[in-house]
Protein backbone atom coordinates (compact mmCIF):
# COMPACT_ATOMS: atom_id res chain seq x y z
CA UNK A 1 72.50 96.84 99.49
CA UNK A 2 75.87 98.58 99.56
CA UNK A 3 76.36 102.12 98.04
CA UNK A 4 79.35 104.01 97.02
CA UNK A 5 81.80 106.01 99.10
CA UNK A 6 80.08 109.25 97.21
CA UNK A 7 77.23 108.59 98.52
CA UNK A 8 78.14 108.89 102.12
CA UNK A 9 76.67 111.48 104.24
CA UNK A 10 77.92 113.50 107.46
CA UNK A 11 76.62 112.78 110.87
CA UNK A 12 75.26 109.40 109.53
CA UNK A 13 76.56 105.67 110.81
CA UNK A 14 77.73 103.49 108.52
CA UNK A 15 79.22 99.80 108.49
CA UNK A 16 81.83 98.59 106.48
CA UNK A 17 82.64 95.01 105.42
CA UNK A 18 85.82 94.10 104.57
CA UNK A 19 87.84 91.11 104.40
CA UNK A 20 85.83 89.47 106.95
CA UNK A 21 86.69 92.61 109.43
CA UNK A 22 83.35 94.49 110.14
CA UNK A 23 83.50 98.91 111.52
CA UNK A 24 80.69 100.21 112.33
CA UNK A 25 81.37 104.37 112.49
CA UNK A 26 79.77 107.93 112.18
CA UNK A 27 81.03 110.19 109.48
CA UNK A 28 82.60 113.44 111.16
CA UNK A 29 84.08 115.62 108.45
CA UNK A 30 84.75 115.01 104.82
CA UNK A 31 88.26 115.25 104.26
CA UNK A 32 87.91 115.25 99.87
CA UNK A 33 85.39 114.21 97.42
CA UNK A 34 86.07 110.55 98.78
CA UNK A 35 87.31 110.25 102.22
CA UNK A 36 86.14 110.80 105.66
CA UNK A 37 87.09 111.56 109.42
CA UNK A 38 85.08 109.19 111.15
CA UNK A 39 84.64 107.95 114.86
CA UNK A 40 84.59 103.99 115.70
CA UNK A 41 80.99 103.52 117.38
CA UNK A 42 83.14 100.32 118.84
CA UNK A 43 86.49 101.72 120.04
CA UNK A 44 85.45 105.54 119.88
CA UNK A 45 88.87 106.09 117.66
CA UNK A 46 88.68 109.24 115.10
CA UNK A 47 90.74 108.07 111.68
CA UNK A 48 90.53 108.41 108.00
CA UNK A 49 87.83 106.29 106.72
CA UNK A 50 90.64 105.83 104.03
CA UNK A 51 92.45 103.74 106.61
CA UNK A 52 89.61 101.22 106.70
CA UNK A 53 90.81 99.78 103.01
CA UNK A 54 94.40 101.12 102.55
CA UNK A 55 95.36 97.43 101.66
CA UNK A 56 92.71 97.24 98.87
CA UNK A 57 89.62 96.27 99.10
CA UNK A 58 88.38 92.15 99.24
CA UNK A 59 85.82 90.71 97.45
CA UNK A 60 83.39 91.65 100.30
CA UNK A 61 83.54 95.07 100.38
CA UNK A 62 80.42 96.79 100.88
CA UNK A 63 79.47 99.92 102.48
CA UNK A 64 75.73 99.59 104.02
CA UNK A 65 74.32 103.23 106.21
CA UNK A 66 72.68 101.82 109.70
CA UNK A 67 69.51 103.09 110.47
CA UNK A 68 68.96 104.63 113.56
């Protein structure tokens, strides 16, 4: 089930679907009430989880935490 960007927690891993593209990150820092520095578990890039959806966001957005 997906949950909102509010939601999100630091130090957790999260994946994010969209437009087909899948990350898979941890949450570093909150930047502001909705946006995150996070670290790529794939490429081990830090960026603004903003970044992920700057385009907008497709019909299969979703936001899912990974259990560890």
């Amino acid at each position: 089930m997906s949950i909102s960007i509010n939601t999100m927690r630091v130090g957790r891993q999260y994946k994010i679907v969209n437009y087909g593209d899948v990350f898979i990150f941890e949450t570093l820092k909150m930047i502001n009430d909705d946006d995150f520095l996070i670290k790529d578990l794939t490429t081990l890039e830090t960026y603004k989880m903003s970044e992920l959806y700057e385009y907008g966001k497709g019909k299969d957005f979703m936001i899912e935490e990974i259990d560890e």
